[in-house]
N, C-alpha and C. Protein backbone atom coordinates (compact mmCIF):
# COMPACT_ATOMS: atom_id res chain seq x y z
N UNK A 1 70.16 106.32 91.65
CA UNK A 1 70.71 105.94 92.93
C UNK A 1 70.82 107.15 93.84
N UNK A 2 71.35 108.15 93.51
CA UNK A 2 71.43 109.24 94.38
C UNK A 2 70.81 110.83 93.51
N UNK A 3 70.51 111.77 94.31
CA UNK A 3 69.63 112.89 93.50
C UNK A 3 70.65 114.04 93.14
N UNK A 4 70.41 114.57 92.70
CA UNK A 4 71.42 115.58 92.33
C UNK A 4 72.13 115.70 90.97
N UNK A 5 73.32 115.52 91.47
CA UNK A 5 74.45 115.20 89.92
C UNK A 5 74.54 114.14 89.65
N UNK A 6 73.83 113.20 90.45
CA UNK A 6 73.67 111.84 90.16
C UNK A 6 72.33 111.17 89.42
N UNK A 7 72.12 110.30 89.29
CA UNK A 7 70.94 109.56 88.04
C UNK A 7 70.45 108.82 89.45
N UNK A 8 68.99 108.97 89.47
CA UNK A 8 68.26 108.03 90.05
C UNK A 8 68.48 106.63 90.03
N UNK A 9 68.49 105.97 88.78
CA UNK A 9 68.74 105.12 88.79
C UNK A 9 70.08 104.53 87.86
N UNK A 10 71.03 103.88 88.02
CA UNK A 10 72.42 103.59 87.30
C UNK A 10 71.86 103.10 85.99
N UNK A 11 72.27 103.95 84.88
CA UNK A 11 72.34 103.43 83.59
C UNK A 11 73.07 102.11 83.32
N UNK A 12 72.28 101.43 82.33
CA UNK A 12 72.95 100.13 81.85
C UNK A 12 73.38 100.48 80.84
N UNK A 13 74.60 99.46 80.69
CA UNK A 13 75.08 99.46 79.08
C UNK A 13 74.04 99.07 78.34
N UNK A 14 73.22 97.97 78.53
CA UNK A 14 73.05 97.22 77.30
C UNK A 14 72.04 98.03 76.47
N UNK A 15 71.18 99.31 77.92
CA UNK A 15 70.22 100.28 77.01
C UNK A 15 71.27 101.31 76.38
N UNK A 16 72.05 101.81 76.29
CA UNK A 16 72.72 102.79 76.11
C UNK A 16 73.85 102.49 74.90
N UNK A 17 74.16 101.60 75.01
CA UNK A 17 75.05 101.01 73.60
C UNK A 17 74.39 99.87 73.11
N UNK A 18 73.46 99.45 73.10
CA UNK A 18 72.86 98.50 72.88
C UNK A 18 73.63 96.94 73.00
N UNK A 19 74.27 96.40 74.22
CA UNK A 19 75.16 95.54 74.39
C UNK A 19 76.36 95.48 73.20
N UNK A 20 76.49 96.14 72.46
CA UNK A 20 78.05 96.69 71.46
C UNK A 20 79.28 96.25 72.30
N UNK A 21 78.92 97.15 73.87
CA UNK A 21 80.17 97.41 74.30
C UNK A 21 81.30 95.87 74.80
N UNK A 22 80.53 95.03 75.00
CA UNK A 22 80.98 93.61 75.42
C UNK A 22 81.71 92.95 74.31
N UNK A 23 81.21 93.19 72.81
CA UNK A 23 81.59 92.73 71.66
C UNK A 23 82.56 93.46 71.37
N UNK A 24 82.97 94.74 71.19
CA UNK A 24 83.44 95.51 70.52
C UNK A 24 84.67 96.41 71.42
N UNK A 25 86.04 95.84 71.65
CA UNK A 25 87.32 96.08 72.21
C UNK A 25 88.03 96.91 71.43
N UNK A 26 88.34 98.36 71.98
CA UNK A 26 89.16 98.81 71.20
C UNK A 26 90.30 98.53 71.03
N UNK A 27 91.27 99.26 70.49
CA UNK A 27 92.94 99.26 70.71
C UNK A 27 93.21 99.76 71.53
N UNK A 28 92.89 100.87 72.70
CA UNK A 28 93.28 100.75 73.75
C UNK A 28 93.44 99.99 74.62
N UNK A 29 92.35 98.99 74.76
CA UNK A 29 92.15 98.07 75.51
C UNK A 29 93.32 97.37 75.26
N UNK A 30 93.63 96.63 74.21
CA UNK A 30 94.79 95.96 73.64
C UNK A 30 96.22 96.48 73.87
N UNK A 31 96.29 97.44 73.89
CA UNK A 31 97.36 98.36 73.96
C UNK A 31 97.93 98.39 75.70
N UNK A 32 96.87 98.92 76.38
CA UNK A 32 97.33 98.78 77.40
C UNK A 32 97.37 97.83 78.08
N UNK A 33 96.79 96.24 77.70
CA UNK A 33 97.10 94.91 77.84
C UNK A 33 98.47 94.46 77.98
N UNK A 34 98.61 95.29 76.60
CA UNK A 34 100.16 94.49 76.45
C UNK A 34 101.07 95.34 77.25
N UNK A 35 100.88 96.47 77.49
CA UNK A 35 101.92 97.40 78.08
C UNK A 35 101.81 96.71 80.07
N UNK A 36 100.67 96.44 80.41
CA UNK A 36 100.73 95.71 81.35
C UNK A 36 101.50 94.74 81.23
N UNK A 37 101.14 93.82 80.24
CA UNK A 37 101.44 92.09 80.38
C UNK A 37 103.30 92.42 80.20
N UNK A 38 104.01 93.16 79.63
CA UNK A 38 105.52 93.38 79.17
C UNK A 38 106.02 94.05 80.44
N UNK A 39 105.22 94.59 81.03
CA UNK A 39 105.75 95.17 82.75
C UNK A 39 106.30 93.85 83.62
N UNK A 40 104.77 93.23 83.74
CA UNK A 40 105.08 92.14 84.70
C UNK A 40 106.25 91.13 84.38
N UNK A 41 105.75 90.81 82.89
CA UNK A 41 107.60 89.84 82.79
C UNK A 41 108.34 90.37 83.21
N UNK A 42 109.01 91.70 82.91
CA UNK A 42 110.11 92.66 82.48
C UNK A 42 110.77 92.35 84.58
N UNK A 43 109.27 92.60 85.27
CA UNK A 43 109.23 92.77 86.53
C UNK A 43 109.59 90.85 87.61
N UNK A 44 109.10 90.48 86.35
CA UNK A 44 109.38 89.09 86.68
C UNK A 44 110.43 87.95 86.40
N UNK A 45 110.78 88.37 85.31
CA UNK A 45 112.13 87.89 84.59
C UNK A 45 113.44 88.75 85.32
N UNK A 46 113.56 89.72 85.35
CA UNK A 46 114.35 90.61 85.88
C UNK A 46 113.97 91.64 86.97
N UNK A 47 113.90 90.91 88.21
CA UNK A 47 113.42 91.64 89.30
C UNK A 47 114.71 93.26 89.56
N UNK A 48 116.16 92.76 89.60
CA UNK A 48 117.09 93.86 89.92
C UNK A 48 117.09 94.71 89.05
N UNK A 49 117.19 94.19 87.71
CA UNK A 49 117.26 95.73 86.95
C UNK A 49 116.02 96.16 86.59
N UNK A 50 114.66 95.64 87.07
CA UNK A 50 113.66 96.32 86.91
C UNK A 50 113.96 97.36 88.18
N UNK A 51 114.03 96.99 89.13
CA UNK A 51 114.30 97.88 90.53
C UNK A 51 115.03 98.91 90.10
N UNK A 52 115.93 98.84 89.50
CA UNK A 52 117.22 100.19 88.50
C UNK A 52 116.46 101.21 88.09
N UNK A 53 115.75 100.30 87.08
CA UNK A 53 114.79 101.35 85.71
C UNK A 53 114.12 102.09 86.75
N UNK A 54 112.78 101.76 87.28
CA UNK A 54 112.10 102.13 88.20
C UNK A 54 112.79 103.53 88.83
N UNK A 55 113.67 102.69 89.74
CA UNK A 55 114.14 104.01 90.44
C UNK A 55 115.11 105.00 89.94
N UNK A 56 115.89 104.85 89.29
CA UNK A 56 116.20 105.76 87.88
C UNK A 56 114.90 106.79 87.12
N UNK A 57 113.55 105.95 87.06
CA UNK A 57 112.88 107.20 86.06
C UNK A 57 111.88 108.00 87.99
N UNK A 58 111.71 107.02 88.93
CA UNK A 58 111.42 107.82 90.05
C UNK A 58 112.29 109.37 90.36
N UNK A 59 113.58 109.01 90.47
CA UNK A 59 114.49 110.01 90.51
C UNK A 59 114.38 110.85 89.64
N UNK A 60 114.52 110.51 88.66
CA UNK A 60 113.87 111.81 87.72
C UNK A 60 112.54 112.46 87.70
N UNK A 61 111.41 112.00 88.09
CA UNK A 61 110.60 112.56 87.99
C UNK A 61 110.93 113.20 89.72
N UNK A 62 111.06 112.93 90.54
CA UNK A 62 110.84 113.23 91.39
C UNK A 62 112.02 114.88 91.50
N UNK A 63 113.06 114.74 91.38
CA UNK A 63 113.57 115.87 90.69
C UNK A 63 113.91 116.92 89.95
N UNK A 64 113.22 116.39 88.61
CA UNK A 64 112.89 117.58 87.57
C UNK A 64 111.06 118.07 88.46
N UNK A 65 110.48 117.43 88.97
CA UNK A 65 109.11 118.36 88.85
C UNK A 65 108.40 118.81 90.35
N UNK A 66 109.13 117.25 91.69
CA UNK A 66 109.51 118.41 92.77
C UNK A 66 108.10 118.50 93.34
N UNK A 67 107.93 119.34 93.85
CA UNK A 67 106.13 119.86 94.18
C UNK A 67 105.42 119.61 93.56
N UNK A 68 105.72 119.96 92.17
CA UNK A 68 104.05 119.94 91.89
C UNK A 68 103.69 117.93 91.45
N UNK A 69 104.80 117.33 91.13
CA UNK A 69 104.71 115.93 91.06
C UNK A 69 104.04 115.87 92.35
N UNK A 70 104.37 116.12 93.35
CA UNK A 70 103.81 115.82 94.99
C UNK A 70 102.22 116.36 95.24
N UNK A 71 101.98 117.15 94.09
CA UNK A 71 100.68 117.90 94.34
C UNK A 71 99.66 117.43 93.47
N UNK A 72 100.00 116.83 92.31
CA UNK A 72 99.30 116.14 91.22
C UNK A 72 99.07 114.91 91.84
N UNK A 73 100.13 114.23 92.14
CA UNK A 73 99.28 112.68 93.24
C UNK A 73 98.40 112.82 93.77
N UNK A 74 98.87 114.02 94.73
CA UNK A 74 98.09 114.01 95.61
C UNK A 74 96.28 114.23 95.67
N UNK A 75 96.12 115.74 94.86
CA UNK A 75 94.84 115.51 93.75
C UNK A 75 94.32 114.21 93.10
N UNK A 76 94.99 113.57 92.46
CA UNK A 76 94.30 111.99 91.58
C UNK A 76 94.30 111.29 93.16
N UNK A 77 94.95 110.91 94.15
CA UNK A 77 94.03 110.24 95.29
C UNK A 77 92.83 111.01 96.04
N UNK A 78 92.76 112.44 96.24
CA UNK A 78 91.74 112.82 96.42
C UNK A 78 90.27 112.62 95.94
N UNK A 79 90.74 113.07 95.08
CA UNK A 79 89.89 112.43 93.67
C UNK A 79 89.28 111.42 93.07
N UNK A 80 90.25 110.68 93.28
CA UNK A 80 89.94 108.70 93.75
C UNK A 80 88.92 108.57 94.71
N UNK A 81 89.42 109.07 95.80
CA UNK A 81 88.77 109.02 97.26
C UNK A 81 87.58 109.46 97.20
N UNK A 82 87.16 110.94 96.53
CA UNK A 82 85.80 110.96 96.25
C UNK A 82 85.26 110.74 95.50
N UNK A 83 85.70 110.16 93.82
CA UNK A 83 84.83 109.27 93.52
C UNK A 83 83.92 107.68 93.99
N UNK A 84 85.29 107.13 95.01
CA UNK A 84 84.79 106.28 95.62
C UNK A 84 83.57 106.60 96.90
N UNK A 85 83.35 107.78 97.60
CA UNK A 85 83.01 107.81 98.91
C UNK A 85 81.71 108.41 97.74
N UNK A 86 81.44 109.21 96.62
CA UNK A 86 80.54 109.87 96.11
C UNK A 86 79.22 109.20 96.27
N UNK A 87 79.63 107.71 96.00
CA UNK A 87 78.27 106.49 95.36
C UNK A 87 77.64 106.76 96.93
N UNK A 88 77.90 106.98 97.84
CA UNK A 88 77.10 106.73 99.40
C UNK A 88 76.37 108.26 99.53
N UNK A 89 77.39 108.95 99.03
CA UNK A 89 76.65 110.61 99.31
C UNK A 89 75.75 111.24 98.89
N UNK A 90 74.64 112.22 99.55
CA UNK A 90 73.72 112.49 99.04
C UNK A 90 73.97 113.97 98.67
N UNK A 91 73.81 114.70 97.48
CA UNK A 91 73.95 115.64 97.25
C UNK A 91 73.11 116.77 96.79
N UNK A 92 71.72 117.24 97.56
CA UNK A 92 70.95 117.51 97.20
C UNK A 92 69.85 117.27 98.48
């Protein structure tokens, strides 16, 4: 698709793992399923004291780490941002 650090053309799974990957779910996958799916109840069953927890562990993070918490976001949306804008860019 693009030249450079990029591949001409986008690799497929099905050449590269030989379609495995569709069959074959790890425990992460599972893992962070459930850690999703126990949020949203938690978030849905108990909207106020989810609001508590939340802003209770916000406050803490936002106080023990201060800047550089503010500087690490800020990097992973950058970062975000150009992985997303990358697929259009030509680099090379």
């Amino acid at each position: 698709m693009l030249n450079g650090l990029f591949y001409e053309k986008p690799l497929l799974v099905e050449s590269t793992f030989k379609g495995s990957l569709m069959r074959k779910v790890s425990n992460v996958f599972w893992i962070s399923v459930f850690l999703v799916v126990i949020t949203l109840l938690l978030g849905t069953i108990a909207p106020k004291g989810f609001e508590n927890v939340t802003g209770i562990i916000e406050d803490y993070i936002t106080s023990s780490f201060g800047w550089y918490y503010l500087i690490i976001v800020s990097l992973i949306i950058i970062f975000c941002i150009f992985l997303f804008l990358a697929q259009w860019a030509c680099f090379g």
